[in-house]
C-alpha atoms as a PDB file:
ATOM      1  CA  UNK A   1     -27.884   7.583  68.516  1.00  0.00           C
ATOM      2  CA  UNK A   2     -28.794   7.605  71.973  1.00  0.00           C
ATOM      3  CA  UNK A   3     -31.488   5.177  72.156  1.00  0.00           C
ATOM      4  CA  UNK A   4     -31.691   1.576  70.873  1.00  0.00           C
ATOM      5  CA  UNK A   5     -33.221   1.523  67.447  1.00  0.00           C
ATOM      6  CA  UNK A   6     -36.448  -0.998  67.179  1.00  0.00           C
ATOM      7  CA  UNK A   7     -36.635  -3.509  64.187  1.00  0.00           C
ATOM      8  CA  UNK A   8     -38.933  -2.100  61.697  1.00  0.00           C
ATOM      9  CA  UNK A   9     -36.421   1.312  61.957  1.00  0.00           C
ATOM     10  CA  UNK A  10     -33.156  -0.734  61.235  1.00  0.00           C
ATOM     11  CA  UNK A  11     -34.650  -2.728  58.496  1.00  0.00           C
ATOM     12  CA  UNK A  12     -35.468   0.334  56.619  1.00  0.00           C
ATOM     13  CA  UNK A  13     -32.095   1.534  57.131  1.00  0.00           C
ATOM     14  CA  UNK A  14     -30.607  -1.647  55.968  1.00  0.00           C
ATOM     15  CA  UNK A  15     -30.551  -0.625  52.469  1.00  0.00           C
ATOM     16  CA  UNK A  16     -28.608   2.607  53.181  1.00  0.00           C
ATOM     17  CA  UNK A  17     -26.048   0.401  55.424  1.00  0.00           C
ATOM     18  CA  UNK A  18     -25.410  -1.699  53.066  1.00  0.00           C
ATOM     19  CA  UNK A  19     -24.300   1.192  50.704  1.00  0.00           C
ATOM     20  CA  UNK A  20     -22.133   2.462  53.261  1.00  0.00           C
ATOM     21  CA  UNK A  21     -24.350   5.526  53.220  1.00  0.00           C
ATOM     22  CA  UNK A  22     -25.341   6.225  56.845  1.00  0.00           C
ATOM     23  CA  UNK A  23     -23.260   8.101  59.347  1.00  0.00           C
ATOM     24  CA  UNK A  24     -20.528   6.449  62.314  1.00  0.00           C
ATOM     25  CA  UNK A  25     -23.457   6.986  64.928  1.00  0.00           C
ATOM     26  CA  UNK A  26     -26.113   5.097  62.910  1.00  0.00           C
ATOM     27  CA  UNK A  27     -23.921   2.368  61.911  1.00  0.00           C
ATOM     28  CA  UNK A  28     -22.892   1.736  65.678  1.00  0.00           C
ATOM     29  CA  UNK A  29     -26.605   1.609  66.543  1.00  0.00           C
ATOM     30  CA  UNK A  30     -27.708  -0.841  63.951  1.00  0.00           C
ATOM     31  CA  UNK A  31     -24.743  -2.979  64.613  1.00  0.00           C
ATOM     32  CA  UNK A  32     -25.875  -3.072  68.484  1.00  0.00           C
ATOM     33  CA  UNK A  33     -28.987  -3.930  67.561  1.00  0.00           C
ATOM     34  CA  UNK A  34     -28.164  -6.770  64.724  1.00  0.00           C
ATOM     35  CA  UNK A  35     -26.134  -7.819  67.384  1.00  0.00           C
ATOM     36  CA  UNK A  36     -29.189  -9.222  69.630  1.00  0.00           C
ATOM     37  CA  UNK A  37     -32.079  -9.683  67.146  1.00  0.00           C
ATOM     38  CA  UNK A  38     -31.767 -12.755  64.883  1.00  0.00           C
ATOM     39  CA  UNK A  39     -34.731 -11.147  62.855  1.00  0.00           C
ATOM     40  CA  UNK A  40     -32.842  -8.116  61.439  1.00  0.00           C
ATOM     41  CA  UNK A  41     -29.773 -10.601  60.901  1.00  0.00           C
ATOM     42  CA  UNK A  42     -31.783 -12.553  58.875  1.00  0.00           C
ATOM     43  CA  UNK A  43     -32.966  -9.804  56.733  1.00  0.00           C
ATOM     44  CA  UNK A  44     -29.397  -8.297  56.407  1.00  0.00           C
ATOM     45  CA  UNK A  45     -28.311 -11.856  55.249  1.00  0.00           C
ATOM     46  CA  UNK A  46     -30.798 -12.015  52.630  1.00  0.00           C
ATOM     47  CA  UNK A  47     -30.480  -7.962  51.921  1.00  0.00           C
ATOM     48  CA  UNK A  48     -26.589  -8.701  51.343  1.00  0.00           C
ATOM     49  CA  UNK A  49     -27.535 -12.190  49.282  1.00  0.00           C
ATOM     50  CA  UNK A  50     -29.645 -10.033  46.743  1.00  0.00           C
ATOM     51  CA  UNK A  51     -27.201  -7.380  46.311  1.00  0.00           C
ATOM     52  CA  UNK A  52     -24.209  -9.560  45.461  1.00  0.00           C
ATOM     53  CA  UNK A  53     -26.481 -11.618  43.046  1.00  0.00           C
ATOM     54  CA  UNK A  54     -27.315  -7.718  41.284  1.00  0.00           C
ATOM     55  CA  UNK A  55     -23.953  -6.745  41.486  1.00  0.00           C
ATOM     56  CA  UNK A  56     -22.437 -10.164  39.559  1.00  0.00           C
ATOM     57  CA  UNK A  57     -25.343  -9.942  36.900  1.00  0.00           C
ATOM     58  CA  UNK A  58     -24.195  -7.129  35.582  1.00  0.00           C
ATOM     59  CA  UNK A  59     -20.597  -8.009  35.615  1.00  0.00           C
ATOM     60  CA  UNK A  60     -21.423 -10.946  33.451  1.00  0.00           C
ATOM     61  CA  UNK A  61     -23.743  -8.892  31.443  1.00  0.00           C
ATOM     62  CA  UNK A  62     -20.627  -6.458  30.779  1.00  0.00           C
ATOM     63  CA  UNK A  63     -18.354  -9.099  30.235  1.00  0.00           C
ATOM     64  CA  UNK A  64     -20.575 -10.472  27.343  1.00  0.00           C
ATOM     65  CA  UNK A  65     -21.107  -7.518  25.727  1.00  0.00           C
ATOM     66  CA  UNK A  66     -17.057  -7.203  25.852  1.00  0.00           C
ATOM     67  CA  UNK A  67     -16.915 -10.116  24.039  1.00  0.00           C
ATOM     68  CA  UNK A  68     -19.805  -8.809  21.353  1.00  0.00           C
ATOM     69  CA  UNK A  69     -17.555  -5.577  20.641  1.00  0.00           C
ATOM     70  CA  UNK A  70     -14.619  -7.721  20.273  1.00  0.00           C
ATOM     71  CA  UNK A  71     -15.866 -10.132  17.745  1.00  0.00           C
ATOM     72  CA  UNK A  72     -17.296  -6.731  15.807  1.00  0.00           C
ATOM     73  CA  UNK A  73     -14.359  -5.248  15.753  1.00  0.00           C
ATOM     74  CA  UNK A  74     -12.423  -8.439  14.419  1.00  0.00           C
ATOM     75  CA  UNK A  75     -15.440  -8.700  11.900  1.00  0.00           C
ATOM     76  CA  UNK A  76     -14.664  -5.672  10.974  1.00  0.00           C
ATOM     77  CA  UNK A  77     -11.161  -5.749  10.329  1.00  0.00           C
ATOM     78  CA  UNK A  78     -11.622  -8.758   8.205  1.00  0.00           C
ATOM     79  CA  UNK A  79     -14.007  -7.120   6.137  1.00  0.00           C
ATOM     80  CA  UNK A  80     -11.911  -4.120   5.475  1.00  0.00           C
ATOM     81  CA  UNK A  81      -8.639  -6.281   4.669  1.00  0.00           C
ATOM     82  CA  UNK A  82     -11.130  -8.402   2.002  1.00  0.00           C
ATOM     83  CA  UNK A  83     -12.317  -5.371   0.249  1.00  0.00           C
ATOM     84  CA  UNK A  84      -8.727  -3.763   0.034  1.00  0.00           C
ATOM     85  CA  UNK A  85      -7.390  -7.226  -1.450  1.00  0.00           C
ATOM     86  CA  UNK A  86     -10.524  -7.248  -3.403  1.00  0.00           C
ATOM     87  CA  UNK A  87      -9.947  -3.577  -4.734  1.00  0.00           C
ATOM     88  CA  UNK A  88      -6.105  -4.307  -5.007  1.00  0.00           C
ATOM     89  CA  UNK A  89      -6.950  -7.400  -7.033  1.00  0.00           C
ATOM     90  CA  UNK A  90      -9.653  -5.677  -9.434  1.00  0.00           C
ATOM     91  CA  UNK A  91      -6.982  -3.169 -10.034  1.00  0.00           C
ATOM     92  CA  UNK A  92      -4.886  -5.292 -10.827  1.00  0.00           C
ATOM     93  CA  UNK A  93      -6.177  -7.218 -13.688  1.00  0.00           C
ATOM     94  CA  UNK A  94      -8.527  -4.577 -15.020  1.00  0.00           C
ATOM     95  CA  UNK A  95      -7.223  -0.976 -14.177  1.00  0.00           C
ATOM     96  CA  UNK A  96      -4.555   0.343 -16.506  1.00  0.00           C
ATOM     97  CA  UNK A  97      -0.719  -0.502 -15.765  1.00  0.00           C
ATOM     98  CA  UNK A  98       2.523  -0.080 -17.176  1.00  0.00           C
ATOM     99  CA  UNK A  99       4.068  -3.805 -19.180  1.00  0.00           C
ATOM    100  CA  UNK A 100       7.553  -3.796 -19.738  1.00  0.00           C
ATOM    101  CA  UNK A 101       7.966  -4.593 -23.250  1.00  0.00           C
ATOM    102  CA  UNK A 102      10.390  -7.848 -23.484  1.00  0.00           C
ATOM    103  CA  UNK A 103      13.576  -7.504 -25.875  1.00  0.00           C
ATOM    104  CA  UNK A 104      12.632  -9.995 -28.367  1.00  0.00           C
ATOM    105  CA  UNK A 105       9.186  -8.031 -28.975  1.00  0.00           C
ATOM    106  CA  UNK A 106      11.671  -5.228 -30.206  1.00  0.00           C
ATOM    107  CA  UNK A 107      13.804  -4.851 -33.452  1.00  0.00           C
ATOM    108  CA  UNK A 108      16.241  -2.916 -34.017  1.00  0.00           C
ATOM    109  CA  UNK A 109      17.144  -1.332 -37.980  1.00  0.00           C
ATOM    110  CA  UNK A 110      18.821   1.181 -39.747  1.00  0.00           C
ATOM    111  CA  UNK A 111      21.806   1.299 -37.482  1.00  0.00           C
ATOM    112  CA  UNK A 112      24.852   3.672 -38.833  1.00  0.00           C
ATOM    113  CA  UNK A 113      27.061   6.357 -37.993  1.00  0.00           C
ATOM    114  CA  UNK A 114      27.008  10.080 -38.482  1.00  0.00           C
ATOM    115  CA  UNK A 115      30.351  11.877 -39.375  1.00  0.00           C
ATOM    116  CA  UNK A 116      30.093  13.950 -36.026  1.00  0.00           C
ATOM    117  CA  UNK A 117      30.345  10.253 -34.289  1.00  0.00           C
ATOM    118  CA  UNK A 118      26.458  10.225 -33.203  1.00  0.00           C
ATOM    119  CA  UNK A 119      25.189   6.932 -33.618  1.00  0.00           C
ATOM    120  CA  UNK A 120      21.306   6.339 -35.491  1.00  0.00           C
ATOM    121  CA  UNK A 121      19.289   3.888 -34.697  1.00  0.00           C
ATOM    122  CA  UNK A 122      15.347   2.787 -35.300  1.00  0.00           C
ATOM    123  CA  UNK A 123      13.636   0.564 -32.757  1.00  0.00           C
ATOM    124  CA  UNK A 124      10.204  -0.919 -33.309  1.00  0.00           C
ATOM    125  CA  UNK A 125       8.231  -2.321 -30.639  1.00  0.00           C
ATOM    126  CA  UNK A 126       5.588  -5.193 -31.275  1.00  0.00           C
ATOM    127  CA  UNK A 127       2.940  -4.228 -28.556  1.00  0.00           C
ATOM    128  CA  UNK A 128      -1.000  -4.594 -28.642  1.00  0.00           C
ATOM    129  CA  UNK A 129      -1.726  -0.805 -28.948  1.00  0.00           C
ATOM    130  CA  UNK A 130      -1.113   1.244 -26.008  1.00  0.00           C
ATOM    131  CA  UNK A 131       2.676   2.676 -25.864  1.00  0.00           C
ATOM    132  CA  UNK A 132       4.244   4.499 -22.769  1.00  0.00           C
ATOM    133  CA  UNK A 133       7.344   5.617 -21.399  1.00  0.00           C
ATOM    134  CA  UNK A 134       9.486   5.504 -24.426  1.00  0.00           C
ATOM    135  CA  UNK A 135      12.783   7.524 -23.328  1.00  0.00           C
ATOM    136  CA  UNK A 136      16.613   7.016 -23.170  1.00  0.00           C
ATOM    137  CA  UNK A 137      18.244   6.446 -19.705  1.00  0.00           C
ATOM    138  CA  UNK A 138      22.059   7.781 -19.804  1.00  0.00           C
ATOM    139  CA  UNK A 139      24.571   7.329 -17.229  1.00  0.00           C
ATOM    140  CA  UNK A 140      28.562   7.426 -17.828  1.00  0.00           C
ATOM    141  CA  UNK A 141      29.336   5.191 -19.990  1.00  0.00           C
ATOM    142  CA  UNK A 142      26.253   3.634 -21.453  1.00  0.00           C
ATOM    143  CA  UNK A 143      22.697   4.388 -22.947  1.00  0.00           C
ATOM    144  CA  UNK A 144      19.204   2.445 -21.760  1.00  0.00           C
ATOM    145  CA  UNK A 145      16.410   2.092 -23.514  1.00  0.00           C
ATOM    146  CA  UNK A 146      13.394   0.912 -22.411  1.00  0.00           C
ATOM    147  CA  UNK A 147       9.571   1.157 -23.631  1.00  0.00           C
ATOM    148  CA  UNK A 148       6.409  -0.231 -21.818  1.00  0.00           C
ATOM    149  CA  UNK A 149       3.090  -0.582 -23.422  1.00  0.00           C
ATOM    150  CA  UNK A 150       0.362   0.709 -20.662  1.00  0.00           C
ATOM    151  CA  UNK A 151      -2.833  -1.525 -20.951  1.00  0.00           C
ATOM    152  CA  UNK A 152      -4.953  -3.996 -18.843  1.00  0.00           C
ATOM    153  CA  UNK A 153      -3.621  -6.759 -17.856  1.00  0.00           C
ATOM    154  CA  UNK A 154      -6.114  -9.089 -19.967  1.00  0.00           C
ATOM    155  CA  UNK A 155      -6.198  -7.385 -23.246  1.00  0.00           C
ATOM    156  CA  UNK A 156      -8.035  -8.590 -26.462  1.00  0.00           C
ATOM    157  CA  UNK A 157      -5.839  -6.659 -29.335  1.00  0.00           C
ATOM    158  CA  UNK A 158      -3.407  -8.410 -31.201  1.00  0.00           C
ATOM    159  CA  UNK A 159       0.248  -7.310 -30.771  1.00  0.00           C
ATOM    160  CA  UNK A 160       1.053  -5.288 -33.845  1.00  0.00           C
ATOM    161  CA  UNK A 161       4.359  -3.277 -34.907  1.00  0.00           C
ATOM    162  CA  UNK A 162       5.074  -0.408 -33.989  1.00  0.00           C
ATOM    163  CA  UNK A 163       7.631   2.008 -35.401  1.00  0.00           C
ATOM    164  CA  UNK A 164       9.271   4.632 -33.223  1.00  0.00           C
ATOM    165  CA  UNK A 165      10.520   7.997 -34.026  1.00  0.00           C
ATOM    166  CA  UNK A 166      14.364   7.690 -35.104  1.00  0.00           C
ATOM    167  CA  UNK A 167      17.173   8.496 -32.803  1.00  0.00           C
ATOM    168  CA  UNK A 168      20.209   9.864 -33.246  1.00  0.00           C
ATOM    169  CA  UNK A 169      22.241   8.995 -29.809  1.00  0.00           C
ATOM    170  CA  UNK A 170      25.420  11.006 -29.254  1.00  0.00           C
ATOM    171  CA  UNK A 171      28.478   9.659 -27.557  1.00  0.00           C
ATOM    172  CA  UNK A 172      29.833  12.163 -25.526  1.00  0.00           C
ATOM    173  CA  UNK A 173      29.275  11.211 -21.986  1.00  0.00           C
ATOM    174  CA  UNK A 174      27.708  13.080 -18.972  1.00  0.00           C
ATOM    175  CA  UNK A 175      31.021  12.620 -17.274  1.00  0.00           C
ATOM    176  CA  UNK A 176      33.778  14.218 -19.140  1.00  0.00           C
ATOM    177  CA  UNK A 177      36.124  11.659 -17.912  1.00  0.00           C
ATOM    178  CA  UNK A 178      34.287   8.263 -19.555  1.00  0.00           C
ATOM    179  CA  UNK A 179      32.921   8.378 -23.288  1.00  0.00           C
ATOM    180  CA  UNK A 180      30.243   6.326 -24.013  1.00  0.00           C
ATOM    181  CA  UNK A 181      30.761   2.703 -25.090  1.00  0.00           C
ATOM    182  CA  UNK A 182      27.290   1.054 -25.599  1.00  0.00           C
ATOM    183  CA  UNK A 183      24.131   1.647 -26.092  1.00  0.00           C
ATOM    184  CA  UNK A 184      21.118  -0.869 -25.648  1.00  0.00           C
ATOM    185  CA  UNK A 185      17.421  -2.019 -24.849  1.00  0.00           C
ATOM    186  CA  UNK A 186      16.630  -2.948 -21.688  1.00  0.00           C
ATOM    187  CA  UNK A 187      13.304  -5.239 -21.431  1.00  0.00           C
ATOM    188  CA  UNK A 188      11.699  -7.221 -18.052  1.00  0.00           C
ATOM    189  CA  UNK A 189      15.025  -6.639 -16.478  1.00  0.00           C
ATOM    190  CA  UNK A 190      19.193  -6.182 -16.705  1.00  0.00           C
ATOM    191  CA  UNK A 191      19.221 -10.580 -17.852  1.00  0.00           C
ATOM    192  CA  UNK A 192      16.972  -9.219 -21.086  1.00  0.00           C
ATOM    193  CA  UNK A 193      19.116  -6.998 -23.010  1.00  0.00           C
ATOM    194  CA  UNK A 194      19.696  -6.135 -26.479  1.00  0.00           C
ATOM    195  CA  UNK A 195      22.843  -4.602 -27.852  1.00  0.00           C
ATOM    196  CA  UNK A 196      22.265  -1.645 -30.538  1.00  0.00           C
ATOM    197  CA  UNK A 197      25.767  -0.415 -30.407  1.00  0.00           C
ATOM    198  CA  UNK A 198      28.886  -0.955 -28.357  1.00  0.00           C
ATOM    199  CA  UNK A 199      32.464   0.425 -28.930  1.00  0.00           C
ATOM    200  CA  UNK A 200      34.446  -1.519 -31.566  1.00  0.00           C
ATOM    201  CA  UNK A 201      31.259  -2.940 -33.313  1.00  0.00           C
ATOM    202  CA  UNK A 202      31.268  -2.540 -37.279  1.00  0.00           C
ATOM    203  CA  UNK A 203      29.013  -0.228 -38.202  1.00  0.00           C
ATOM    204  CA  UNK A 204      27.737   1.685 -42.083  1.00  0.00           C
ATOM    205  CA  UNK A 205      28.345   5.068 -42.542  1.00  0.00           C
ATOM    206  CA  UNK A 206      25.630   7.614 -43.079  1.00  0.00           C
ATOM    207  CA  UNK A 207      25.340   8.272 -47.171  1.00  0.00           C
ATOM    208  CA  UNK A 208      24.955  11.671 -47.790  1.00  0.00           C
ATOM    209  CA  UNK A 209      21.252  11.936 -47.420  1.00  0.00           C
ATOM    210  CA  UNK A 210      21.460  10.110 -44.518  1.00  0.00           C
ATOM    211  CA  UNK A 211      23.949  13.198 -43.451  1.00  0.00           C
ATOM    212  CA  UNK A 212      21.578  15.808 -45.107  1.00  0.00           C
ATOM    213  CA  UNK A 213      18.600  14.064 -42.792  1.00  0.00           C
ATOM    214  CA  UNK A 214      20.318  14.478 -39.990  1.00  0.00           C
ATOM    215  CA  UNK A 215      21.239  18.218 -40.354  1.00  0.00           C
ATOM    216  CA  UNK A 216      17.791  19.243 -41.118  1.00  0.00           C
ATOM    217  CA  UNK A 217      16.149  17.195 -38.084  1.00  0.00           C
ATOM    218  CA  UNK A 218      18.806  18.099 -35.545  1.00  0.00           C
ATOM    219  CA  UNK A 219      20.171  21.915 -36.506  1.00  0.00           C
ATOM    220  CA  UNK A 220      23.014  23.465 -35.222  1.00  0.00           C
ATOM    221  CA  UNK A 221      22.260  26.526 -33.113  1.00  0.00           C
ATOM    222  CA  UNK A 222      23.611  29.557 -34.261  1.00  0.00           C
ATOM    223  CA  UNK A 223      26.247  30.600 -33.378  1.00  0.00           C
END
């Protein structure tokens, strides 16, 4: 600018200075001017005073509000792990699961062999109702049982006997090399076992009707 700016123009440029909004030109005039009047220094002072105190305000004000969404979120995430351990929990005791049936809650009867080699057995299972899972596991050399009973776990029936369906377990082996040399119930885990059969145990032979049983529930396909 080619002529010296009076006061009441500067201070209403102020503002815009302070921004960094007015041109080179300007800026060189107001600073020549600031430069010998006390009046507009005194009024930038105070102009620069005010803006700093706006500018932290809001800083703090942001910071805060940081702080807010922070504590939400870790609100939140509490909440959401109670109600899953809640839900896990409620599951837990009342929704239906799978018990595995201990050994001594089973007996074993009617154990004897068939002429063809196959051994017959009867389990029964002393469970409070609700009966899953019952199935032969065979590997190699050996036959698993187990049976779970699937219920709540807080249940108000009284355990009661239950008979199973009689099986008739061959011994010929999955692998041709190995024959199979026991056969047993497995219960919580491999420490609760009990033996039905195993190689070189002393065992009845079927009677005839046992034999006659056993060809009419398990026939021969024809040839």
């Amino acid at each position: 600018m080619g002529q010296q700016l009076n006061c009441h123009i500067v201070q209403d440029l102020l503002p815009n200075y302070i921004e960094g909004l007015t041109s080179e030109d300007t800026n060189e005039a107001i600073q020549q001017h600031l430069a010998s009047c006390s009046d507009c220094r005194q009024v930038l002072d105070s102009m620069m005073t005010e803006t700093e105190g706006f500018q932290a305000a809001p800083q703090k004000q942001i910071n805060f509000l940081k702080k807010i969404k922070r504590r939400q979120w870790v609100i939140a995430g509490i909440s959401v792990c109670i109600a899953v351990i809640i839900l896990l929990t409620a599951l837990y005791f009342f929704g239906m699961r799978n018990f595995a049936i201990a050994s001594k809650d089973i007996a074993i009867s009617e154990v004897y062999q068939m002429k063809d080699g196959s051994i017959h057995y009867r389990m029964t299972a002393n469970v409070n109702g609700y009966l899953s899972n019952v199935g032969g596991l065979t590997d190699t050399n050996r036959e698993v049982h187990k049976i779970n009973e699937r219920r709540r776990f807080f249940s108000k029936q009284d355990k009661k006997p239950e008979i199973l369906p009689e099986y008739w377990s061959s011994l010929d082996s999955p692998d041709p090399t190995q024959e199979k040399t026991i056969i047993y119930y497995e219960g919580k885990d491999e420490n609760d076992r009990l033996i039905i059969w195993e190689k070189g145990m002393d065992i009845p032979k079927a009677t005839a009707e046992q034999e006659a049983d056993y060809k009419r529930m398990n026939p021969k396909p024809a040839s």
